[in-house]
PDB file of N, CA and C in Angstrom:
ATOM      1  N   UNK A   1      14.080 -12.520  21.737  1.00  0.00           N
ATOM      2  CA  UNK A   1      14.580 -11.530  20.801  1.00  0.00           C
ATOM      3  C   UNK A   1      13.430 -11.009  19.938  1.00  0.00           C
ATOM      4  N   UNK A   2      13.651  -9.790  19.945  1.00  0.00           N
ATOM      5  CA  UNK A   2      12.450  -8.764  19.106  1.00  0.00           C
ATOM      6  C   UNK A   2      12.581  -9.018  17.648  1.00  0.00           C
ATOM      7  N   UNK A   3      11.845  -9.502  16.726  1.00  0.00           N
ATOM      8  CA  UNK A   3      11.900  -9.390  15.304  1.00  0.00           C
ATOM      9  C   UNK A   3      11.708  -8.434  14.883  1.00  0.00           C
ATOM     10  N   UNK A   4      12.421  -8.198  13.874  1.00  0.00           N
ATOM     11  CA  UNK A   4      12.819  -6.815  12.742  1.00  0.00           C
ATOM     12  C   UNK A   4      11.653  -6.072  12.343  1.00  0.00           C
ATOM     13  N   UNK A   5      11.160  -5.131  12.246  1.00  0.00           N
ATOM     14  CA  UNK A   5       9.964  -4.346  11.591  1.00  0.00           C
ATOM     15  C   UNK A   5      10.486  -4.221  10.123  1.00  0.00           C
ATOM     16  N   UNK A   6       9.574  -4.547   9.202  1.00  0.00           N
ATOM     17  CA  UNK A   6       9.857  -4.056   7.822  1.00  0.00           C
ATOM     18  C   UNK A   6       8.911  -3.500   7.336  1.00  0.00           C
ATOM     19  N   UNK A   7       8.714  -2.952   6.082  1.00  0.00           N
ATOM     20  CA  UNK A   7       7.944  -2.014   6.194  1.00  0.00           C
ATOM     21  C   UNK A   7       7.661  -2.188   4.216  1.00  0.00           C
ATOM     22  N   UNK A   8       6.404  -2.172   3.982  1.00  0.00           N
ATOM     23  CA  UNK A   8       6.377  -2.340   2.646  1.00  0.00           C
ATOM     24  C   UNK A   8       5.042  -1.330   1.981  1.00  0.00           C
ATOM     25  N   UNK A   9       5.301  -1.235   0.512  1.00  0.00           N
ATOM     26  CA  UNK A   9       4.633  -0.563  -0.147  1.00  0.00           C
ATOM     27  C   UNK A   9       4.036  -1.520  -1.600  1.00  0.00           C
ATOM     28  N   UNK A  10       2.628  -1.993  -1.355  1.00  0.00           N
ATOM     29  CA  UNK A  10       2.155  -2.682  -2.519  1.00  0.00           C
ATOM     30  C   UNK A  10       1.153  -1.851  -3.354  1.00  0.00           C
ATOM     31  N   UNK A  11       1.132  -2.570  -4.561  1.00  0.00           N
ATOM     32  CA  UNK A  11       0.791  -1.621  -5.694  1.00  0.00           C
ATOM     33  C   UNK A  11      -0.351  -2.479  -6.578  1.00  0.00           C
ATOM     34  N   UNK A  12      -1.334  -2.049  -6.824  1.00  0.00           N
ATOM     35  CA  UNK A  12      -1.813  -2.545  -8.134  1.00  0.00           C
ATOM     36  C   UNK A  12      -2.874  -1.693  -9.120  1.00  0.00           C
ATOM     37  N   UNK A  13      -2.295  -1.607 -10.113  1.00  0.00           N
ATOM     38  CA  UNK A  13      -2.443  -0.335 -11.068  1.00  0.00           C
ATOM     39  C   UNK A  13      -4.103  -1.326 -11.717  1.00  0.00           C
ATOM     40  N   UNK A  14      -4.932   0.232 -11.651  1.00  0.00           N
ATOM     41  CA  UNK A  14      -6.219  -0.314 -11.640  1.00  0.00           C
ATOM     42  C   UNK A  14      -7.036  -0.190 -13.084  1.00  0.00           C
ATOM     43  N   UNK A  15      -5.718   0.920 -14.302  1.00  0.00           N
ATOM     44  CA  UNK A  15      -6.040   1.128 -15.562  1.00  0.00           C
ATOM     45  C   UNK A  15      -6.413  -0.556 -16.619  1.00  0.00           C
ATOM     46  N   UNK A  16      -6.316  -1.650 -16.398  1.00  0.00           N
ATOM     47  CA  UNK A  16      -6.273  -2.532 -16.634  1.00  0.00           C
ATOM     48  C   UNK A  16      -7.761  -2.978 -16.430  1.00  0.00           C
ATOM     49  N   UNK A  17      -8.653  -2.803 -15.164  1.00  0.00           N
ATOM     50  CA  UNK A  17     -10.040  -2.474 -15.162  1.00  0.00           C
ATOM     51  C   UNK A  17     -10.776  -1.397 -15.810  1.00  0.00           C
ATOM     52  N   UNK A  18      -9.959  -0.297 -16.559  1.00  0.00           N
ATOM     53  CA  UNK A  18     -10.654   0.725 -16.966  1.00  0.00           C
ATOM     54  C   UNK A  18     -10.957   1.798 -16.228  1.00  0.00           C
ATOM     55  N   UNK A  19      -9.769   2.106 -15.106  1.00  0.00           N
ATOM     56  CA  UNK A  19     -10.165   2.735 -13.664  1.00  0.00           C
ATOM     57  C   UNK A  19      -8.618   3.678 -13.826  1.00  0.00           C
ATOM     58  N   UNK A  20      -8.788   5.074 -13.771  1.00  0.00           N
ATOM     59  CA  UNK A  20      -7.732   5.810 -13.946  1.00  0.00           C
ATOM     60  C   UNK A  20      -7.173   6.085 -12.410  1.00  0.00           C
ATOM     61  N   UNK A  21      -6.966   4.604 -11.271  1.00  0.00           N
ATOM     62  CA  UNK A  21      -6.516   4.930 -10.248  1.00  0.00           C
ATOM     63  C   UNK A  21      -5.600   3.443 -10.147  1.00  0.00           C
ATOM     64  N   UNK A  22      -4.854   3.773  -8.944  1.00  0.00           N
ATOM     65  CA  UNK A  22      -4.158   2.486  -8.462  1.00  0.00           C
ATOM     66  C   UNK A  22      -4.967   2.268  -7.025  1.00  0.00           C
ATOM     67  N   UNK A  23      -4.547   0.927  -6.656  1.00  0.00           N
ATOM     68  CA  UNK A  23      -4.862   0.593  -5.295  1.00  0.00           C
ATOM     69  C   UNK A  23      -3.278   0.263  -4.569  1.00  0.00           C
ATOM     70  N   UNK A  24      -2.947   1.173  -3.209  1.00  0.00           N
ATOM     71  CA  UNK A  24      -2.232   0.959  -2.943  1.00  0.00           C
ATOM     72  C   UNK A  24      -2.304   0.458  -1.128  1.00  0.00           C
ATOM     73  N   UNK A  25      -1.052   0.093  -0.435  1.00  0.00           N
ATOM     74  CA  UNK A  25      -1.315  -0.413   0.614  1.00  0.00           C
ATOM     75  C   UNK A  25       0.242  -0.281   1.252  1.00  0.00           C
ATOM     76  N   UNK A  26       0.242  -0.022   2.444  1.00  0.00           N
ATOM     77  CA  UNK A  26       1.487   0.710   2.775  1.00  0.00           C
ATOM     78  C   UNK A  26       1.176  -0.973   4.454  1.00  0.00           C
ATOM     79  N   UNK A  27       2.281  -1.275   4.361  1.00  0.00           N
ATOM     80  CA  UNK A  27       2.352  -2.467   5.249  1.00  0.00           C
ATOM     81  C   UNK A  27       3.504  -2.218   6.441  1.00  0.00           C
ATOM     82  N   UNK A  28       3.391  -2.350   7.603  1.00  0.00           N
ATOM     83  CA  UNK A  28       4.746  -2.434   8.396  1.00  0.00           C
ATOM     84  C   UNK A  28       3.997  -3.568  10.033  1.00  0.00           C
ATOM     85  N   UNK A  29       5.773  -4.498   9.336  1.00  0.00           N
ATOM     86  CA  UNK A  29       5.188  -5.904   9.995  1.00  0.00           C
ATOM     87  C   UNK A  29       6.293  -6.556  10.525  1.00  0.00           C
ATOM     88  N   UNK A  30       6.087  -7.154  11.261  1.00  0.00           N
ATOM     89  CA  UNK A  30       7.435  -8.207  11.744  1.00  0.00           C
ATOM     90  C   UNK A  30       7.491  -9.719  10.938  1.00  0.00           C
ATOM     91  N   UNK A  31       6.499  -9.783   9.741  1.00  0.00           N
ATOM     92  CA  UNK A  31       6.409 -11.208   9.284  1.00  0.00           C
ATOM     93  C   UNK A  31       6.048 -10.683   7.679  1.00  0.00           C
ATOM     94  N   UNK A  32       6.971 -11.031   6.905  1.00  0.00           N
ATOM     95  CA  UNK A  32       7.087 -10.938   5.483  1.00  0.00           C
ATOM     96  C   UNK A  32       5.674 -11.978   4.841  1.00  0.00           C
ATOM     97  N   UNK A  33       5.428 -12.294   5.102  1.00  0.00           N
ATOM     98  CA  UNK A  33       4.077 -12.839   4.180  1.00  0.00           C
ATOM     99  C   UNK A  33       3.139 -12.165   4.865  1.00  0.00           C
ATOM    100  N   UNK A  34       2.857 -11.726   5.993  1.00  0.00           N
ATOM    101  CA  UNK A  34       1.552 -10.728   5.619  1.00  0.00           C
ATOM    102  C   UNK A  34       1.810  -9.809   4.094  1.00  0.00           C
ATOM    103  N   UNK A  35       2.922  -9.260   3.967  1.00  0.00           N
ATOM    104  CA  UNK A  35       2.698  -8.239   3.168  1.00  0.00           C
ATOM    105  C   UNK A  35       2.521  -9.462   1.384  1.00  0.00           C
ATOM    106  N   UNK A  36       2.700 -10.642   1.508  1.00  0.00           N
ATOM    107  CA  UNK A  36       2.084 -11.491   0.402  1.00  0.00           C
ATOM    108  C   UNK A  36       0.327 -11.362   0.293  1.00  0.00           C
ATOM    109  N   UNK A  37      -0.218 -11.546   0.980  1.00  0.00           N
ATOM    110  CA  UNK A  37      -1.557 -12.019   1.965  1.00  0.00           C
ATOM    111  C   UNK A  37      -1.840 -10.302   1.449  1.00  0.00           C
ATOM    112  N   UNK A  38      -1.749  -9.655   2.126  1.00  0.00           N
ATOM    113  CA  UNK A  38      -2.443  -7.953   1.575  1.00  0.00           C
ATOM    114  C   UNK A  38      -2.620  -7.815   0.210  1.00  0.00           C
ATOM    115  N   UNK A  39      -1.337  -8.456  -0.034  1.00  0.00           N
ATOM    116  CA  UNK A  39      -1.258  -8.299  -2.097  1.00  0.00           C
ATOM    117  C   UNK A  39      -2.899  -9.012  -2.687  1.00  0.00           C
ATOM    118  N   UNK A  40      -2.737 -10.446  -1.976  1.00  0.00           N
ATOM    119  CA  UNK A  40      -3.948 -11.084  -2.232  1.00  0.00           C
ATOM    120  C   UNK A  40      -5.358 -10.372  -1.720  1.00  0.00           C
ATOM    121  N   UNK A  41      -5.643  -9.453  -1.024  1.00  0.00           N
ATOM    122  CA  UNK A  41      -6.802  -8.866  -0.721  1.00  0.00           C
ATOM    123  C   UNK A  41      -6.564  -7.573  -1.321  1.00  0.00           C
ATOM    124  N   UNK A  42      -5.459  -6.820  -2.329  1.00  0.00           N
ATOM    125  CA  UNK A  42      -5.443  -5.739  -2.829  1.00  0.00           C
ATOM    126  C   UNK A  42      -6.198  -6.620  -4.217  1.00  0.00           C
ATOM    127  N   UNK A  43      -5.996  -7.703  -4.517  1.00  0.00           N
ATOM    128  CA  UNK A  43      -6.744  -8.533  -6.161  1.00  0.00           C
ATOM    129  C   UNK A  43      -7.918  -8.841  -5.673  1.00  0.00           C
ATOM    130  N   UNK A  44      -8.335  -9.349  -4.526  1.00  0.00           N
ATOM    131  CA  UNK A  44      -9.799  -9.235  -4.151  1.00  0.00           C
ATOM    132  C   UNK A  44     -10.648  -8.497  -4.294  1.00  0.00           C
ATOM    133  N   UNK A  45     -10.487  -7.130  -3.681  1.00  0.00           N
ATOM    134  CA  UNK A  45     -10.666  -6.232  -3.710  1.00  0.00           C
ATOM    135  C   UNK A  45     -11.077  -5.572  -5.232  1.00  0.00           C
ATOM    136  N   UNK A  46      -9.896  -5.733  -5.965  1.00  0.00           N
ATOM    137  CA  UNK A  46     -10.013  -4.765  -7.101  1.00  0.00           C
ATOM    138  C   UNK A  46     -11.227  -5.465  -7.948  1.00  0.00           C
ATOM    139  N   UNK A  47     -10.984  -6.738  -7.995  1.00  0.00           N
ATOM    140  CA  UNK A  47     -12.024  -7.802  -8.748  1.00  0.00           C
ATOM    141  C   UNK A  47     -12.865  -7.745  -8.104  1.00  0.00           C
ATOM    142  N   UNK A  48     -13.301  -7.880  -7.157  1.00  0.00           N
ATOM    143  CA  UNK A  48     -14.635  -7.671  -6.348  1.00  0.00           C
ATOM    144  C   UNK A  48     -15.660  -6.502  -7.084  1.00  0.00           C
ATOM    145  N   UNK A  49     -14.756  -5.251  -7.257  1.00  0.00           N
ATOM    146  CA  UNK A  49     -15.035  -3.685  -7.006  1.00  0.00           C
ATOM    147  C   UNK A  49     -15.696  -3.754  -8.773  1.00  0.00           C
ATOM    148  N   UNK A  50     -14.365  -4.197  -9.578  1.00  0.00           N
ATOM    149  CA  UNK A  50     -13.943  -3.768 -10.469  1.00  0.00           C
ATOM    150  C   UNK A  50     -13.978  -4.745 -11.846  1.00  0.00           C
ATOM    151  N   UNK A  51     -14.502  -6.056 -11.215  1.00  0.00           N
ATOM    152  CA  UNK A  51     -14.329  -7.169 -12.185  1.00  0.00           C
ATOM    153  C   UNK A  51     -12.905  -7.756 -12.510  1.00  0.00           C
ATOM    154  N   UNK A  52     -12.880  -8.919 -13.728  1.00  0.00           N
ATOM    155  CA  UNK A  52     -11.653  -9.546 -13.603  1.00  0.00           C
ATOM    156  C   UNK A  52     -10.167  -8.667 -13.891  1.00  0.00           C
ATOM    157  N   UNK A  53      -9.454  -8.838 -13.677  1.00  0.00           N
ATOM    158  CA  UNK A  53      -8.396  -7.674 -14.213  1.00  0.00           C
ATOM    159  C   UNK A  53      -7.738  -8.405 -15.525  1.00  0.00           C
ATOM    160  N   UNK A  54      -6.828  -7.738 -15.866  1.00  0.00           N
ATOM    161  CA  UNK A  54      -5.946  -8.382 -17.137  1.00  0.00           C
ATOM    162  C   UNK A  54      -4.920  -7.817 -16.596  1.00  0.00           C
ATOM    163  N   UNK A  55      -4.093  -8.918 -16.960  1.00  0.00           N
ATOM    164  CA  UNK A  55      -2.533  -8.679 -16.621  1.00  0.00           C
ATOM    165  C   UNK A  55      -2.839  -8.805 -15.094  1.00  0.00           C
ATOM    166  N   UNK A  56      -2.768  -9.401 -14.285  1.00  0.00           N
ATOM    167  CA  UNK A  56      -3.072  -8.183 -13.314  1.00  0.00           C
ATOM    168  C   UNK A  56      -1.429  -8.322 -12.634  1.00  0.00           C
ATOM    169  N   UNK A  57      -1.335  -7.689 -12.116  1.00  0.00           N
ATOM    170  CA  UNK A  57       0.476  -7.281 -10.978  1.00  0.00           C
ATOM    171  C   UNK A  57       0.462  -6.836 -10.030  1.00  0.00           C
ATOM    172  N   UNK A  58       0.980  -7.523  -9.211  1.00  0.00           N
ATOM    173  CA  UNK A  58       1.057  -6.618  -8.029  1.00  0.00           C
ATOM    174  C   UNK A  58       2.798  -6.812  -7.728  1.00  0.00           C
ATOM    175  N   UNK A  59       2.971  -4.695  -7.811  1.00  0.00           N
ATOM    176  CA  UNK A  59       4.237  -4.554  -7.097  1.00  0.00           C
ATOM    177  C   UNK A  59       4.396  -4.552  -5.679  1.00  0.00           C
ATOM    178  N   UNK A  60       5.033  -4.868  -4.855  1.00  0.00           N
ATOM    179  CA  UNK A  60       5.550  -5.134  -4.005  1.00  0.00           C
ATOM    180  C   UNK A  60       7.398  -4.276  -3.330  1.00  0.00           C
ATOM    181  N   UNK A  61       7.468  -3.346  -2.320  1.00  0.00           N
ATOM    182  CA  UNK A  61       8.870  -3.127  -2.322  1.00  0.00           C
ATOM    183  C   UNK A  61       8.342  -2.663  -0.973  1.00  0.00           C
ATOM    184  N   UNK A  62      10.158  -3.747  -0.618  1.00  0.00           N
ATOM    185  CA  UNK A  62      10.164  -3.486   1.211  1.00  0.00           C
ATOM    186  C   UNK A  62      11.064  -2.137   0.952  1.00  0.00           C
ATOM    187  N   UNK A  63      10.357  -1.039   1.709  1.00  0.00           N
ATOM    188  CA  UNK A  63      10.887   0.225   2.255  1.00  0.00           C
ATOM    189  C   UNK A  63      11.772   0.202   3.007  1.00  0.00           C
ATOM    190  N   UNK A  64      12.866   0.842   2.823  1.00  0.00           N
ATOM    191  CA  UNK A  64      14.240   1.555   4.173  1.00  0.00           C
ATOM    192  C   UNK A  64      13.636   2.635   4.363  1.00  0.00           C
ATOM    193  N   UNK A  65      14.578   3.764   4.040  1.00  0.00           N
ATOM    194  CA  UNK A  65      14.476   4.791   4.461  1.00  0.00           C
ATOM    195  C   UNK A  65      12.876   5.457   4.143  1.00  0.00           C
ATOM    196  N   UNK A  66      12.648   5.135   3.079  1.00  0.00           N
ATOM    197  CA  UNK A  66      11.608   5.746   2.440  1.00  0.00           C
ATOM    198  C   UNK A  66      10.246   5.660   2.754  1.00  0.00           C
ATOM    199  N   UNK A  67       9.820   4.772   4.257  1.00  0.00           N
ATOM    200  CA  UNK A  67       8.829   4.349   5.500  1.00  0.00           C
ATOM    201  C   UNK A  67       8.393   5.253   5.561  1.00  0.00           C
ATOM    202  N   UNK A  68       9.272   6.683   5.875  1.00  0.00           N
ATOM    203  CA  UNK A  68       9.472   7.559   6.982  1.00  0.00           C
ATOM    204  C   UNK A  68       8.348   8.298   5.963  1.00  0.00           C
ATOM    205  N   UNK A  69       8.867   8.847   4.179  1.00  0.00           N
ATOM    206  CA  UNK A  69       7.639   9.656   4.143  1.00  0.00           C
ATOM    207  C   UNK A  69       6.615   9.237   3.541  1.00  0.00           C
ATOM    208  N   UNK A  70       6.400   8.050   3.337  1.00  0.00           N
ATOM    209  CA  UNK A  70       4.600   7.759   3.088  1.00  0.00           C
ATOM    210  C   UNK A  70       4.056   7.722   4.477  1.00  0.00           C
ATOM    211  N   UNK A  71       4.562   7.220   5.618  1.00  0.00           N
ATOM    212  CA  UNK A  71       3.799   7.543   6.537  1.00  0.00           C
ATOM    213  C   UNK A  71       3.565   9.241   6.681  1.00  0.00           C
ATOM    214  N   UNK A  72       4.415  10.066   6.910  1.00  0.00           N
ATOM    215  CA  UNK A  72       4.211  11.064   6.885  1.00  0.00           C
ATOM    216  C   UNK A  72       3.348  11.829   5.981  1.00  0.00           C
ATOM    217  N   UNK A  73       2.957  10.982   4.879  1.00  0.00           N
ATOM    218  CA  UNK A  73       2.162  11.500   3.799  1.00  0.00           C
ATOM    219  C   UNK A  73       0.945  10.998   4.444  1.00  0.00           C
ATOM    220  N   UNK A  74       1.078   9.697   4.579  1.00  0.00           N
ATOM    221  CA  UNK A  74      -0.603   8.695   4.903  1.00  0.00           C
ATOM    222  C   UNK A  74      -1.211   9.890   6.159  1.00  0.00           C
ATOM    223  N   UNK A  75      -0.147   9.761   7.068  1.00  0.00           N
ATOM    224  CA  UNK A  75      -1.002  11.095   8.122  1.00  0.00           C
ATOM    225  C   UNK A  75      -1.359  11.979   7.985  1.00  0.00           C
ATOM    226  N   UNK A  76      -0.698  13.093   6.893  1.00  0.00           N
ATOM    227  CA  UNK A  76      -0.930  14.204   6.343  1.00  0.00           C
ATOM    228  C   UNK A  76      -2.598  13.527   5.902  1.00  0.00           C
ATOM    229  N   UNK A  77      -2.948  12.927   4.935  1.00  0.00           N
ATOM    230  CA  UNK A  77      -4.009  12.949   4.264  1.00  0.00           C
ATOM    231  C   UNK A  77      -4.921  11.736   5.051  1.00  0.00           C
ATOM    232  N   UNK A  78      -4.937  11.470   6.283  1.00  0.00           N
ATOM    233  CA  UNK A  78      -6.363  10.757   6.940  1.00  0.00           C
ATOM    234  C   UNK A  78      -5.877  10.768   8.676  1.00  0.00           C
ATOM    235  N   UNK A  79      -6.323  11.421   9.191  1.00  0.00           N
ATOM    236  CA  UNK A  79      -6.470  11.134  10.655  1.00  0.00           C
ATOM    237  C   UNK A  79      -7.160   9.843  10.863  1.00  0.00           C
ATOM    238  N   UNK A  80      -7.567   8.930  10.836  1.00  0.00           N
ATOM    239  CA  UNK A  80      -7.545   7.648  11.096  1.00  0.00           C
ATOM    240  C   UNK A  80      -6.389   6.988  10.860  1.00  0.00           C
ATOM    241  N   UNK A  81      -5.800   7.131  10.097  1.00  0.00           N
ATOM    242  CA  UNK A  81      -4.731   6.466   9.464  1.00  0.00           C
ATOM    243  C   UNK A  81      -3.767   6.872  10.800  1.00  0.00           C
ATOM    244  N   UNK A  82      -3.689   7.873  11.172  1.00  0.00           N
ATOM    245  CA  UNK A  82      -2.517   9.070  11.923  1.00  0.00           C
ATOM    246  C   UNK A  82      -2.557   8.336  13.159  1.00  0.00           C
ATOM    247  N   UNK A  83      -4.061   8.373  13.499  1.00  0.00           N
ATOM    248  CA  UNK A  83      -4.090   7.469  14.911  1.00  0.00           C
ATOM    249  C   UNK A  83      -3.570   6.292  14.843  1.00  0.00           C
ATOM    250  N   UNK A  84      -3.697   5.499  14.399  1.00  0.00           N
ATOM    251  CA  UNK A  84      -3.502   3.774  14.195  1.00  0.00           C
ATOM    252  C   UNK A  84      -1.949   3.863  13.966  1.00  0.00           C
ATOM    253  N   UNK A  85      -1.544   4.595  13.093  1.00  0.00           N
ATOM    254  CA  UNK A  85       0.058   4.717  13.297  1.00  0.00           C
ATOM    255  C   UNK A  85       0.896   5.101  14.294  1.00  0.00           C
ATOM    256  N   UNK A  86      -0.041   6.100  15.028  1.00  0.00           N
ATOM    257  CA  UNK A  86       1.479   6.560  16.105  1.00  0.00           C
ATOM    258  C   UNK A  86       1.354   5.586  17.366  1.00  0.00           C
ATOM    259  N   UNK A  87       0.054   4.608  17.171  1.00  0.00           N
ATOM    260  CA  UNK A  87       0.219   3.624  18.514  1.00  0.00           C
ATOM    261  C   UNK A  87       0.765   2.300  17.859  1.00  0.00           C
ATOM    262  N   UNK A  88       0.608   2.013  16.199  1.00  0.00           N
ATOM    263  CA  UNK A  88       1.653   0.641  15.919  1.00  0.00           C
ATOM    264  C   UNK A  88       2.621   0.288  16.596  1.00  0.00           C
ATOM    265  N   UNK A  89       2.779  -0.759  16.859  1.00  0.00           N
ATOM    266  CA  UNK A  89       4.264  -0.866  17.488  1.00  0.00           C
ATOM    267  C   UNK A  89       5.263  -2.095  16.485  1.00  0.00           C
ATOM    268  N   UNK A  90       4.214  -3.207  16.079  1.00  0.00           N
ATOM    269  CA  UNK A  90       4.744  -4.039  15.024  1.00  0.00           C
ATOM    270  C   UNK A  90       3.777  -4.555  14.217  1.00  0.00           C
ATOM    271  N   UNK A  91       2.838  -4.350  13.873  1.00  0.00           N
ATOM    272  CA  UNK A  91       1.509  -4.238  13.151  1.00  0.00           C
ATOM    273  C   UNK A  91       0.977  -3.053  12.433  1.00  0.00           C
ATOM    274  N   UNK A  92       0.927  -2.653  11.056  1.00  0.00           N
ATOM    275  CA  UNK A  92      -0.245  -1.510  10.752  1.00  0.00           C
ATOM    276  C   UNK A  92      -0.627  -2.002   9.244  1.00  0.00           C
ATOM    277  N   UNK A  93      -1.288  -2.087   8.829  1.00  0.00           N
ATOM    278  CA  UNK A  93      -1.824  -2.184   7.447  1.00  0.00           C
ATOM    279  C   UNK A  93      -3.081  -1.251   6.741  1.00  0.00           C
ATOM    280  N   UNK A  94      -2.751  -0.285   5.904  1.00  0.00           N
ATOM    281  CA  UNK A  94      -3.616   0.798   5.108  1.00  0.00           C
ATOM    282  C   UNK A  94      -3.632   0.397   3.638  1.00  0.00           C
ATOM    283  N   UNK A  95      -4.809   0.437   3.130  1.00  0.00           N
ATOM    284  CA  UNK A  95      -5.352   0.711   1.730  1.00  0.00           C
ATOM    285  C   UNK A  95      -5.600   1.421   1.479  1.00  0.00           C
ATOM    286  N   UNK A  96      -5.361   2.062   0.048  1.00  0.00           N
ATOM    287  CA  UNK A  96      -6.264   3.094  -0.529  1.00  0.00           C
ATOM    288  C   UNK A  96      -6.021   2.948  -1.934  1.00  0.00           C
ATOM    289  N   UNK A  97      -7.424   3.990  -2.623  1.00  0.00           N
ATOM    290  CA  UNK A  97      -7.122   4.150  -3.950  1.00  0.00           C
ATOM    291  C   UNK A  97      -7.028   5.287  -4.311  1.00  0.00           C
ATOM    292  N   UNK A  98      -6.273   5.415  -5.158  1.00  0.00           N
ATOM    293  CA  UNK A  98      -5.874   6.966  -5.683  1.00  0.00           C
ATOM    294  C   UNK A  98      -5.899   7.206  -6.960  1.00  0.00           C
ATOM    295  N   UNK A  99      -5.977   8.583  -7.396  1.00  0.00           N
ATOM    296  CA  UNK A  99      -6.124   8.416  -8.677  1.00  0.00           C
ATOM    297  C   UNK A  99      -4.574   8.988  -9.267  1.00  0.00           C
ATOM    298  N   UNK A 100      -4.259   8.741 -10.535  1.00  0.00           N
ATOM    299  CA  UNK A 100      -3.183   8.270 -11.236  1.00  0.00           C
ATOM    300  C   UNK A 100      -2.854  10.082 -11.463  1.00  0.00           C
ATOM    301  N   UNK A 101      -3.450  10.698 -11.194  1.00  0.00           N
ATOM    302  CA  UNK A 101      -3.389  12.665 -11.691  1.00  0.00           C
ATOM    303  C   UNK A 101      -3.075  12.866 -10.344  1.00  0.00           C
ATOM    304  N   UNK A 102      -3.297  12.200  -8.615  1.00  0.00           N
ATOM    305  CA  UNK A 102      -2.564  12.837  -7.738  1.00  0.00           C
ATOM    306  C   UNK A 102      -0.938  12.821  -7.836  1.00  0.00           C
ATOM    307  N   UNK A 103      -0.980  14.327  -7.111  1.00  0.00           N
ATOM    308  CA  UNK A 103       0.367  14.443  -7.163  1.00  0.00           C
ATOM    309  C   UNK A 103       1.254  13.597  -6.459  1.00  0.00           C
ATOM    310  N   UNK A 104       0.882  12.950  -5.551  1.00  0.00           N
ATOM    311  CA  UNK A 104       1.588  11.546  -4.718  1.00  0.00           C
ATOM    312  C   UNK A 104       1.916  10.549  -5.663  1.00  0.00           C
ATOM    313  N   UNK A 105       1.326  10.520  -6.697  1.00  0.00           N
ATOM    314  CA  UNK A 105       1.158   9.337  -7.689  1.00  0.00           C
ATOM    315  C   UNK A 105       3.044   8.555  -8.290  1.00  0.00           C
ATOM    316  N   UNK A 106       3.260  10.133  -8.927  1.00  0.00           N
ATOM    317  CA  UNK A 106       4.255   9.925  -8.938  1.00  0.00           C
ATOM    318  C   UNK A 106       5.896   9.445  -7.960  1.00  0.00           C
ATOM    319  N   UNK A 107       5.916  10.480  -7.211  1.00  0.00           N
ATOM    320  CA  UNK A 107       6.837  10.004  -5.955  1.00  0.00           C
ATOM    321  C   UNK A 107       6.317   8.407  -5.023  1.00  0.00           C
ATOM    322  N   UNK A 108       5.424   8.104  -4.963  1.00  0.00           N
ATOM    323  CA  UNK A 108       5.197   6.474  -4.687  1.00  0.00           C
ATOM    324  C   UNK A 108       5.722   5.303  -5.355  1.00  0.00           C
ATOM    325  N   UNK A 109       5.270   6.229  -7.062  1.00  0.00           N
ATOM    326  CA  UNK A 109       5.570   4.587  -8.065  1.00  0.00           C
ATOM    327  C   UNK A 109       7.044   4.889  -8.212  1.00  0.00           C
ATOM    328  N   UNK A 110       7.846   6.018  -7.824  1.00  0.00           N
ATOM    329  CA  UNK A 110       9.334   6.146  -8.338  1.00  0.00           C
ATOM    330  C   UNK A 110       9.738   4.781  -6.712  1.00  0.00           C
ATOM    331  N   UNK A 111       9.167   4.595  -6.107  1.00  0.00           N
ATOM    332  CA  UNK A 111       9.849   3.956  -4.540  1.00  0.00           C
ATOM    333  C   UNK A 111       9.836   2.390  -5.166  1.00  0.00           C
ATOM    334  N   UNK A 112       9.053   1.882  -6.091  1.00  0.00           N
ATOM    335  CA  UNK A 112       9.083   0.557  -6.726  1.00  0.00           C
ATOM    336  C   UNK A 112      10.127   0.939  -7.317  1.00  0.00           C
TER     337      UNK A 112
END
């Protein structure tokens, strides 16, 4: 039997380093702790980049319907991304950082 694809959207707001962006990461997986495990390399990452954080948080929300348009967004804005998605079949994992003035900014953090 085929396990379930789920599909998640993690978050960690990067104003806390002094950085007017978030780091985000769009996950779709057949195993719910990868998308734990990404969270932990989205705090790597930021501390690595960015030094220690304060507060730091990471949101986390498994996607339904709402898969459909960040992917459609993620493709819109990177052909790498576009490729690696339309051959996923139960695996894909993307990062990025964005800044807090794109217009995506908003419609993402309303999906938490």
């Amino acid at each position: 039997m085929r396990k379930k694809i789920e599909h998640y959207l993690l978050t960690v707001d990067l104003r806390t380093a002094g950085r007017p962006t978030r780091l985000h990461a769009y996950v779709m997986t057949t195993d719910a702790t990868v998308a734990e495990r990404v969270g932990g390399k989205l705090m790597d990452y930021a501390e690595e980049h960015y030094g220690q954080m304060v507060l730091p948080i990471i949101l986390c929300t498994r996607l339904q319907s709402a898969a459909k348009s960040v992917r459609k967004e993620l493709c819109k804005r990177n052909e790498a991304v576009r490729e690696t998605l339309t051959k996923a079949t139960d695996f894909h994992c993307t990062m990025w950082e964005m800044m807090i003035s794109d217009p995506w900014d908003k419609p993402l953090m309303a999906l938490h």
